[in-house]
C-alpha atoms as a PDB file:
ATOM      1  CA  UNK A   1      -8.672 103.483 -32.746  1.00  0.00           C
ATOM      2  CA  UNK A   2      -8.313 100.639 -34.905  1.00  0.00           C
ATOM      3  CA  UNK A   3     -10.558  98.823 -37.100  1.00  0.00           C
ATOM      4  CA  UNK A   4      -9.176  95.263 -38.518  1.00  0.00           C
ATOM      5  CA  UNK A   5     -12.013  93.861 -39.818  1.00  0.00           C
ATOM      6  CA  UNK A   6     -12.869  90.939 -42.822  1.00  0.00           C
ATOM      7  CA  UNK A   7     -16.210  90.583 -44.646  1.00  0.00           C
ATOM      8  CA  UNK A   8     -17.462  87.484 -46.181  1.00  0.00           C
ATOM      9  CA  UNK A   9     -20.194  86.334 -48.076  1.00  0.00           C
ATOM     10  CA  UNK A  10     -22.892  84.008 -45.891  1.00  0.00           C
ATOM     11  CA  UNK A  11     -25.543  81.036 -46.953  1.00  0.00           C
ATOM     12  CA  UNK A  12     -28.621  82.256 -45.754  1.00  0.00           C
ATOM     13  CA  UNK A  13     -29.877  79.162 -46.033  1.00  0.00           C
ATOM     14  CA  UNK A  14     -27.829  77.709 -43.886  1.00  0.00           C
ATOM     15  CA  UNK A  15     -27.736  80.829 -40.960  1.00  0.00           C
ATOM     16  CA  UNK A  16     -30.051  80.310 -38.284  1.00  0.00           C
ATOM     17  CA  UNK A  17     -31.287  84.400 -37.763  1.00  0.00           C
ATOM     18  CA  UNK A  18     -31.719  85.804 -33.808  1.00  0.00           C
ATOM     19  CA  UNK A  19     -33.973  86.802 -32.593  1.00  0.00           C
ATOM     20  CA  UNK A  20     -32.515  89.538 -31.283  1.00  0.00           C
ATOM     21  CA  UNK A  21     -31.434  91.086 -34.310  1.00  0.00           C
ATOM     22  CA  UNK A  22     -32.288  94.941 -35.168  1.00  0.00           C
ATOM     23  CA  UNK A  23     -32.941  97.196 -38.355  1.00  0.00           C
ATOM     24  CA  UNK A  24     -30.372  99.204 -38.974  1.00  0.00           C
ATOM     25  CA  UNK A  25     -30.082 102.523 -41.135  1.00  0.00           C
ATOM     26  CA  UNK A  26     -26.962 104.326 -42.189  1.00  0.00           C
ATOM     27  CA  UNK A  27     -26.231 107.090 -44.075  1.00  0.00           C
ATOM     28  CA  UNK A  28     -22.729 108.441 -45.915  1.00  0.00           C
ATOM     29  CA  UNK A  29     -21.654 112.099 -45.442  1.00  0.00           C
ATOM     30  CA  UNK A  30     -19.141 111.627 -46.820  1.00  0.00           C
ATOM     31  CA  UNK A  31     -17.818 108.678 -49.266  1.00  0.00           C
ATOM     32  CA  UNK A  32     -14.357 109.980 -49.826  1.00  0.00           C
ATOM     33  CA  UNK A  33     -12.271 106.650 -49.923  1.00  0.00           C
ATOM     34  CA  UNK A  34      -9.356 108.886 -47.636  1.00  0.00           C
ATOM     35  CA  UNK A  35     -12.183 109.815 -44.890  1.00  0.00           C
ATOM     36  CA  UNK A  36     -16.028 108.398 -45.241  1.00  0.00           C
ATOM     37  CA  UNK A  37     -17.991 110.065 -42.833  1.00  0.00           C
ATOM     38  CA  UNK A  38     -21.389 107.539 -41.611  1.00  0.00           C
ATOM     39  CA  UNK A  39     -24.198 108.044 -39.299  1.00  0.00           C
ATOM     40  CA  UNK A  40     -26.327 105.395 -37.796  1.00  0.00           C
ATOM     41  CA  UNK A  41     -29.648 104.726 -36.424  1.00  0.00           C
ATOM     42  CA  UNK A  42     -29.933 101.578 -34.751  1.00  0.00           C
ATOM     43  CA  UNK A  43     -33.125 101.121 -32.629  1.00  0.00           C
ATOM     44  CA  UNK A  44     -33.172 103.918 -29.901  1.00  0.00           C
ATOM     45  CA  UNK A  45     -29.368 104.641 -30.186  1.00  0.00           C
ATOM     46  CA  UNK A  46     -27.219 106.546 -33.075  1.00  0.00           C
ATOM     47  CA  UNK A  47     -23.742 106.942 -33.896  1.00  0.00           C
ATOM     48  CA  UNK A  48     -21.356 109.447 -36.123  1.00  0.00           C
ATOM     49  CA  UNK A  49     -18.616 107.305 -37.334  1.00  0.00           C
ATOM     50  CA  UNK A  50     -15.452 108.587 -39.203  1.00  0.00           C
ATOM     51  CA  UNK A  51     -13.346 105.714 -40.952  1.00  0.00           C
ATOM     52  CA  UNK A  52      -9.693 106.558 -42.614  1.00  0.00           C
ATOM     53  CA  UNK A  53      -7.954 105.064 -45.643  1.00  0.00           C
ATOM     54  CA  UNK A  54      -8.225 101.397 -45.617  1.00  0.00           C
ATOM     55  CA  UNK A  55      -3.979  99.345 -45.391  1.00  0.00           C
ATOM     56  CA  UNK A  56      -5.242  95.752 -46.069  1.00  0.00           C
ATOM     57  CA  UNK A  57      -7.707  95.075 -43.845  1.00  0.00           C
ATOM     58  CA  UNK A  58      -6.889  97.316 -41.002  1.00  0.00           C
ATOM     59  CA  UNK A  59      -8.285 101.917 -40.534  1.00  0.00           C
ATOM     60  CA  UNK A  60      -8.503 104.253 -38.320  1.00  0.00           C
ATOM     61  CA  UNK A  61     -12.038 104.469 -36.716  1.00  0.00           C
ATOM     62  CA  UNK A  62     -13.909 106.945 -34.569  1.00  0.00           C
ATOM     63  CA  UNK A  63     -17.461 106.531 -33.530  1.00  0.00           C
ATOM     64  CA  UNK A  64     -19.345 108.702 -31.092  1.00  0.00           C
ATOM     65  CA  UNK A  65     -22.904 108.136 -29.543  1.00  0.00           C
ATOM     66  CA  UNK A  66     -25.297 110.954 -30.910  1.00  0.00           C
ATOM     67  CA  UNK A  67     -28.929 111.441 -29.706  1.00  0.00           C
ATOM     68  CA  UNK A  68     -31.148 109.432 -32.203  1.00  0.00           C
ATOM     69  CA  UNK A  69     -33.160 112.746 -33.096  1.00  0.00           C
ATOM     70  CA  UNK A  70     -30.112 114.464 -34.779  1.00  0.00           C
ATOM     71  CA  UNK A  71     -28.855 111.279 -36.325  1.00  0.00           C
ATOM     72  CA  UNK A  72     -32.324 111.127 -38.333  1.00  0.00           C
ATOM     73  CA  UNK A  73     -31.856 115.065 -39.137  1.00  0.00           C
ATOM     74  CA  UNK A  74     -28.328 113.658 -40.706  1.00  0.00           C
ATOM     75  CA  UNK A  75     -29.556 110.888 -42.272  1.00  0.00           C
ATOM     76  CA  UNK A  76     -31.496 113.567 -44.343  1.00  0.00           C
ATOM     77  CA  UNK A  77     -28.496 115.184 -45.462  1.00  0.00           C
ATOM     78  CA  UNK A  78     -26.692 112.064 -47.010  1.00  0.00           C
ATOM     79  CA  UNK A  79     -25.389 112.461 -50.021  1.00  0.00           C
ATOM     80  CA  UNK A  80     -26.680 108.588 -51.060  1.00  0.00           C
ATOM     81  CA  UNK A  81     -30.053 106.919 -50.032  1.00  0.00           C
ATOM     82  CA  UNK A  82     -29.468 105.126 -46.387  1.00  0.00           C
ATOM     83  CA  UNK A  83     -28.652 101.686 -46.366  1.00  0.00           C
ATOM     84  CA  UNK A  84     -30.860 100.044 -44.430  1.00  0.00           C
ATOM     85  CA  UNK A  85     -30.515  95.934 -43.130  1.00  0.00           C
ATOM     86  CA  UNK A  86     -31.489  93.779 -40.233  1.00  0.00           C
ATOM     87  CA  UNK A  87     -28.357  92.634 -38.118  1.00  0.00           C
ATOM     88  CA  UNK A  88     -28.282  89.644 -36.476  1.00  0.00           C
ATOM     89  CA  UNK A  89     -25.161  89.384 -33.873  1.00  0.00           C
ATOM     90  CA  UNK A  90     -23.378  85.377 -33.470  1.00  0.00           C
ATOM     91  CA  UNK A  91     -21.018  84.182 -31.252  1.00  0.00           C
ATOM     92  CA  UNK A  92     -18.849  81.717 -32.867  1.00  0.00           C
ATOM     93  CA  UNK A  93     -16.042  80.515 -30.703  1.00  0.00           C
ATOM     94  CA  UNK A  94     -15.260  83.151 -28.750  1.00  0.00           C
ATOM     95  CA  UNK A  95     -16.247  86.021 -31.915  1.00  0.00           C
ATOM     96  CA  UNK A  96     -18.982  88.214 -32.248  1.00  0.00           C
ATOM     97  CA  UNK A  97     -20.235  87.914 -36.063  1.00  0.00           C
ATOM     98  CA  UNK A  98     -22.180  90.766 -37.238  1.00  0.00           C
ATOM     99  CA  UNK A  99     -24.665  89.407 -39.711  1.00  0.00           C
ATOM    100  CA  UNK A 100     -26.233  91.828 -42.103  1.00  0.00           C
ATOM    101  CA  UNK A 101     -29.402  91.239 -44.082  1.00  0.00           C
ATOM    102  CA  UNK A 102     -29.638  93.831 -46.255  1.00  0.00           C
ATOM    103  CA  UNK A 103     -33.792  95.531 -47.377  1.00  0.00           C
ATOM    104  CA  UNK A 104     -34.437  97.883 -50.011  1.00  0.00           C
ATOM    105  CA  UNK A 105     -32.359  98.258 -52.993  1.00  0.00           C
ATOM    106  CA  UNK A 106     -29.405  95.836 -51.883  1.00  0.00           C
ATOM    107  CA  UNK A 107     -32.358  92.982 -50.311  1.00  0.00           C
ATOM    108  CA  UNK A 108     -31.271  89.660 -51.199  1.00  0.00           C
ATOM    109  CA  UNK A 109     -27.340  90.516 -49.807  1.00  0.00           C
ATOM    110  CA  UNK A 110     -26.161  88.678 -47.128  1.00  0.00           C
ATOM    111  CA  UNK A 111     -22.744  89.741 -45.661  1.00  0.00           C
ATOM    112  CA  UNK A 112     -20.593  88.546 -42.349  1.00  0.00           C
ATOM    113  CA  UNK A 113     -18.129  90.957 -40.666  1.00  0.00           C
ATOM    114  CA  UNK A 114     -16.146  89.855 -37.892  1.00  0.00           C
ATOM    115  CA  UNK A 115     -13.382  92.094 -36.374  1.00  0.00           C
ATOM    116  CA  UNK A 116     -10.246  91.125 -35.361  1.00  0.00           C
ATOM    117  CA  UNK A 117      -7.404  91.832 -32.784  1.00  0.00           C
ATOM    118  CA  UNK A 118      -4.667  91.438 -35.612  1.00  0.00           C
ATOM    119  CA  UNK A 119      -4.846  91.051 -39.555  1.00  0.00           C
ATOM    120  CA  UNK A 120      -3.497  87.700 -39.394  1.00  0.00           C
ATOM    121  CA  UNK A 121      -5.636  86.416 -36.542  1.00  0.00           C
ATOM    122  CA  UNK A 122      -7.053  83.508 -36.446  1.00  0.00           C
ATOM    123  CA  UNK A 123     -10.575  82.090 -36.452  1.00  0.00           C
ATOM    124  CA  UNK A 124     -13.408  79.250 -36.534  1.00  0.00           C
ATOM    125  CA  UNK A 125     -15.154  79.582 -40.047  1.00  0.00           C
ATOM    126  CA  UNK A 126     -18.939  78.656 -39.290  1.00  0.00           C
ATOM    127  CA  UNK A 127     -20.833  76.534 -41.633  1.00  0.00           C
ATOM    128  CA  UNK A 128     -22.804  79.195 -43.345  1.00  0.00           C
ATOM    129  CA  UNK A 129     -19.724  81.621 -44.158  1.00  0.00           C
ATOM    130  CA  UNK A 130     -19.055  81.687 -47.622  1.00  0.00           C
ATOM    131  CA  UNK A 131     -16.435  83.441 -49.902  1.00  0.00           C
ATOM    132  CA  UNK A 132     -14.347  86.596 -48.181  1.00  0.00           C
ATOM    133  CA  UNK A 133     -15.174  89.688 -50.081  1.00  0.00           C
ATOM    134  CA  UNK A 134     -12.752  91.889 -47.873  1.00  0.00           C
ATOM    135  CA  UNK A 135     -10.961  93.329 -50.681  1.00  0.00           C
ATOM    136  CA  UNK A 136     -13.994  93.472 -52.982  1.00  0.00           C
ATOM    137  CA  UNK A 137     -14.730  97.338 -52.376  1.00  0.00           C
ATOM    138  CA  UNK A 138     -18.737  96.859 -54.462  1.00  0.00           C
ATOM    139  CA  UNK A 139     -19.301  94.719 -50.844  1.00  0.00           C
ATOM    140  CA  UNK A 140     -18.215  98.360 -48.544  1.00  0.00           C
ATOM    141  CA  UNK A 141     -21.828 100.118 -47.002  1.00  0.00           C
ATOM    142  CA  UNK A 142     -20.660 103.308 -48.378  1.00  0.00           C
ATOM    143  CA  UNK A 143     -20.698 101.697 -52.186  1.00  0.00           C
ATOM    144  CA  UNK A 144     -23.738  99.753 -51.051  1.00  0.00           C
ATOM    145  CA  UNK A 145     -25.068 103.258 -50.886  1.00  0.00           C
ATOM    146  CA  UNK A 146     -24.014 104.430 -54.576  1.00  0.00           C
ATOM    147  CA  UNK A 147     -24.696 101.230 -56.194  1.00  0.00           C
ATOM    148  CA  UNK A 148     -26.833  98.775 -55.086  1.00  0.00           C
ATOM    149  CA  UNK A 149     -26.496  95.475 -55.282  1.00  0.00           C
ATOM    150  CA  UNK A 150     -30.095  94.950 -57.135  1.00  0.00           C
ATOM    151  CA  UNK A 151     -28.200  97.290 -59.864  1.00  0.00           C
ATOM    152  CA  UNK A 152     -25.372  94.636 -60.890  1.00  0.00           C
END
């Protein structure tokens, strides 16, 4: 499968949070930029996700559901601390945004993802978007991991 995906910087002050949004913890097996190996624990449900090389804003991606008891066992064996945020999910006309808060040693980071059909789709910026940081690799979960953004 495909990923096409673009991340931007938000305005927290100016994004409303759900209140459905959930805490969220992910841990890298592997950070290798040609295969990065994540697990995540969101609520009651867990994943195993495998994500290729990135070719401008488009990878492969595999995820798999995994009971929530062995993605915490993996979470132990990351080779970074877990990232941990709250995610807040938006529909803006039409697209889910996936709003991420981020706690511990990258709190204060606010980042938008929003995946896409094709690269050169087209979309509604909302107000509170900010700069796109696609390309900016310091923004990826799996740095997040290695350096935090309190550590810039």
């Amino acid at each position: 499968m495909k990923e096409i995906e673009r991340k931007f910087l938000i305005d927290p002050q100016r994004f409303v949070k759900t209140a459905n949004a959930t805490v969220m913890s992910q841990g890298y097996l592997s950070v290798d930029p040609e295969r990065v190996v994540r697990v995540r624990v969101e609520g009651e449900q867990a994943w195993l996700t495998i994500k290729g090389k990135i070719s401008g804003v488009t990878r492969d991606e595999f995820e798999y559901p995994v009971p929530v008891a062995d993605a915490r066992q993996l979470l132990l064996l990351a080779v970074f601390p877990p990232v941990e945020k709250i995610r807040h999910r938006v529909k803006v006309e039409g697209f889910l945004w996936e709003v991420d808060e981020f706690l511990g040693a990258n709190q204060g980071l606010w980042l938008a993802e929003i995946e896409l059909e094709d690269e050169n789709q087209l979309f509604v910026r909302p107000e509170w978007l900010g700069s796109e940081v696609t390309h900016d690799r310091r923004y990826y979960n799996s740095q997040l991991a290695q350096f935090p953004f309190s550590q810039w």
